[in-house]
C-alpha atoms as a PDB file:
ATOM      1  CA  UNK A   1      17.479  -7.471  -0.064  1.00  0.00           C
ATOM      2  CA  UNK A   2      18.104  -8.320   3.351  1.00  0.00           C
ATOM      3  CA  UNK A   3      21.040 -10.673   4.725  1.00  0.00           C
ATOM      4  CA  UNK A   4      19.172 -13.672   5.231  1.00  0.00           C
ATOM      5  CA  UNK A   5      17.958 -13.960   1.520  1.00  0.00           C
ATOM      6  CA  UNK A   6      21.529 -12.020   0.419  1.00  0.00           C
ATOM      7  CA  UNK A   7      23.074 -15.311   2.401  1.00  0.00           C
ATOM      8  CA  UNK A   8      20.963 -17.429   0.144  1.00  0.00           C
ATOM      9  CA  UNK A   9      21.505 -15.305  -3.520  1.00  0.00           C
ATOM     10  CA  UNK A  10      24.991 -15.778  -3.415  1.00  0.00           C
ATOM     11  CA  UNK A  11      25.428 -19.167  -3.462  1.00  0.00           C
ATOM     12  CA  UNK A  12      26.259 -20.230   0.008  1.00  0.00           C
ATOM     13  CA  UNK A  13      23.513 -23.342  -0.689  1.00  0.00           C
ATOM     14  CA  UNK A  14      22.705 -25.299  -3.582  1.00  0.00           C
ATOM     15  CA  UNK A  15      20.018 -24.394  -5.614  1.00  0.00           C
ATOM     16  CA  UNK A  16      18.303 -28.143  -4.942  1.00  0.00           C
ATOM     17  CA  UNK A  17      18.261 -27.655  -1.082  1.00  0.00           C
ATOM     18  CA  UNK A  18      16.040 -24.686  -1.939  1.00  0.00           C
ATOM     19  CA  UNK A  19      12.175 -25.456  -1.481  1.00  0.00           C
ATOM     20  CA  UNK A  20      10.258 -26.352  -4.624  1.00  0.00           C
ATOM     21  CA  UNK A  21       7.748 -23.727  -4.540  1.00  0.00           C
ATOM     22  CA  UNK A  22      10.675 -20.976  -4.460  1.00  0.00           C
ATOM     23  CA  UNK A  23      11.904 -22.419  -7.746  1.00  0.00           C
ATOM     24  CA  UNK A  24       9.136 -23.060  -9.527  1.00  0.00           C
ATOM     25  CA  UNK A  25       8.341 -19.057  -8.765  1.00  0.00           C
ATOM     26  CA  UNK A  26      11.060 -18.053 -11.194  1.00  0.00           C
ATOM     27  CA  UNK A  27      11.878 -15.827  -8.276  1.00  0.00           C
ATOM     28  CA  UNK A  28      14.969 -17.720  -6.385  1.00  0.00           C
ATOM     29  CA  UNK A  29      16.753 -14.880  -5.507  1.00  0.00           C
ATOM     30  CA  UNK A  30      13.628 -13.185  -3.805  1.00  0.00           C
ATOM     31  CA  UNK A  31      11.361 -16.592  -2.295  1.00  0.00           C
ATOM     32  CA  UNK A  32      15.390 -18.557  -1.657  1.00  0.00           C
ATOM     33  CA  UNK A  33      14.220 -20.361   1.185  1.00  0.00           C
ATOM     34  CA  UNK A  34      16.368 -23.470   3.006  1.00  0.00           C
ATOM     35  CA  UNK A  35      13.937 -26.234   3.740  1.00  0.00           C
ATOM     36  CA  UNK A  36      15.802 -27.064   6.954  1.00  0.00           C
ATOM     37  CA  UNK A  37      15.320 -23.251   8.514  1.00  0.00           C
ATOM     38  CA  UNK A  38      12.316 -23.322  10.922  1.00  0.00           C
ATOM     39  CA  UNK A  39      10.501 -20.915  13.147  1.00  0.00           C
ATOM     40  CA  UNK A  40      12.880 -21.372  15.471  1.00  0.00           C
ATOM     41  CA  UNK A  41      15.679 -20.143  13.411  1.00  0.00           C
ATOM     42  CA  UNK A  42      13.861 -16.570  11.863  1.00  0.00           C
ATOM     43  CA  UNK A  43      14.833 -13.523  13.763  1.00  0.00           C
ATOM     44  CA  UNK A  44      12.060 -11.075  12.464  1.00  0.00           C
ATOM     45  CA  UNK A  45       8.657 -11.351  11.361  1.00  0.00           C
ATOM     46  CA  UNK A  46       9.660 -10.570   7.831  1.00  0.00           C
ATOM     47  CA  UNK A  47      11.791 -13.370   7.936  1.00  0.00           C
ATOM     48  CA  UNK A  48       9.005 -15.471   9.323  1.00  0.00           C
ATOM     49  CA  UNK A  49       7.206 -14.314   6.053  1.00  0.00           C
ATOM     50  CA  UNK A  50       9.785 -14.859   3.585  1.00  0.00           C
ATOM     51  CA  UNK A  51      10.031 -17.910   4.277  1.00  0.00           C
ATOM     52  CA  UNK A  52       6.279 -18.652   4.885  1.00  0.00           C
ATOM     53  CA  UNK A  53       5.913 -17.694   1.236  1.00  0.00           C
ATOM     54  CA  UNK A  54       8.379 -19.511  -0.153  1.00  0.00           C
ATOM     55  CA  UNK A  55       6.515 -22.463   0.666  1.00  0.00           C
ATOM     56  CA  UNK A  56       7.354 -23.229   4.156  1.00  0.00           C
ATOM     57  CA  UNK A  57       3.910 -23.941   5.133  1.00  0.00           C
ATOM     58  CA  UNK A  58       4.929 -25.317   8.687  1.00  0.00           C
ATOM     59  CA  UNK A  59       5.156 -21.219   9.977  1.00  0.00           C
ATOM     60  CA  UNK A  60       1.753 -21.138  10.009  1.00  0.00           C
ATOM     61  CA  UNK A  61       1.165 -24.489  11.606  1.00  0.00           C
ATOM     62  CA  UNK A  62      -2.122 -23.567  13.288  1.00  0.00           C
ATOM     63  CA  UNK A  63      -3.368 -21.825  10.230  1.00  0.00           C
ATOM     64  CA  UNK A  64      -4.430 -18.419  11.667  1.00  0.00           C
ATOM     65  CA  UNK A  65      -2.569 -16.189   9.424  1.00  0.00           C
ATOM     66  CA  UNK A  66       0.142 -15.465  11.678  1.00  0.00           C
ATOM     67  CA  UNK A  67       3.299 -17.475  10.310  1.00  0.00           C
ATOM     68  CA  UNK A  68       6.199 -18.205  13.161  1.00  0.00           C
ATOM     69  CA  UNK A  69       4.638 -16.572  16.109  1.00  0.00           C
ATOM     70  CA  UNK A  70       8.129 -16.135  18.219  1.00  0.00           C
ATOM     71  CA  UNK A  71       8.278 -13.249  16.114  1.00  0.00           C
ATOM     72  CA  UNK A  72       5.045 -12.610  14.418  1.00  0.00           C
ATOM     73  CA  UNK A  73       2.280 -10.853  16.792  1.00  0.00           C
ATOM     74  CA  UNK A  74      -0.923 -10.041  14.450  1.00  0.00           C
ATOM     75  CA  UNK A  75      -2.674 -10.920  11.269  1.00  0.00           C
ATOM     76  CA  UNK A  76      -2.110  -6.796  10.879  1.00  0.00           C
ATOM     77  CA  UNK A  77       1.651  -7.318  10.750  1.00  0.00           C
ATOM     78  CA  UNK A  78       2.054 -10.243   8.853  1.00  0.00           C
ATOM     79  CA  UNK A  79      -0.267  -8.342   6.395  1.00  0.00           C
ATOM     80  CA  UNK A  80       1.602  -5.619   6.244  1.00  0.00           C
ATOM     81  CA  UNK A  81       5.007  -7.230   5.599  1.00  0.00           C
ATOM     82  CA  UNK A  82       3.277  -9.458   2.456  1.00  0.00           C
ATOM     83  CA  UNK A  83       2.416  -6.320   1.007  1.00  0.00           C
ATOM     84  CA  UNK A  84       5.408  -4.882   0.993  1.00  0.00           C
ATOM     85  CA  UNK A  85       7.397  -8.099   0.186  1.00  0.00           C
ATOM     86  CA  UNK A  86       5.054  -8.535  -2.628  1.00  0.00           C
ATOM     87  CA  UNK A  87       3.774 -11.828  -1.373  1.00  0.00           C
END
């Protein structure tokens, strides 16, 4: 688990700042995903993707498969990092 979603797991927020869609997964600890971080605030493309599915549909504003694109170059990438995330 990285140290963005290791931030999340251990109770630094409350469970009802966390988006719907990551609770209704069953899957907080993996999809925990603040409603108030943005594009702006991801420093990786995985991040970008964690949080893109978790629900925060805003990443991909332009809907071209590439969520947050200050960090997220290709379809390829963002591909790649789902499958391994298991998104």
């Amino acid at each position: 688990m990285n140290s963005f979603l290791s931030f999340l797991s251990h109770g630094a927020l409350p469970m009802a700042m966390l988006l719907p869609n990551a609770l209704s997964t069953g899957r907080e600890s993996e999809f925990a995903t603040l409603a108030r971080v943005s594009c702006k605030q991801v420093n990786s493309c995985e991040e970008a993707v964690e949080i893109w599915c978790g629900g925060y549909r805003r990443a991909d504003a332009d809907d071209d498969g590439i969520p947050c694109e200050n960090v997220c170059h290709s379809v390829e990438q963002v591909d790649a990092i789902k499958s391994s995330q298991g998104c």
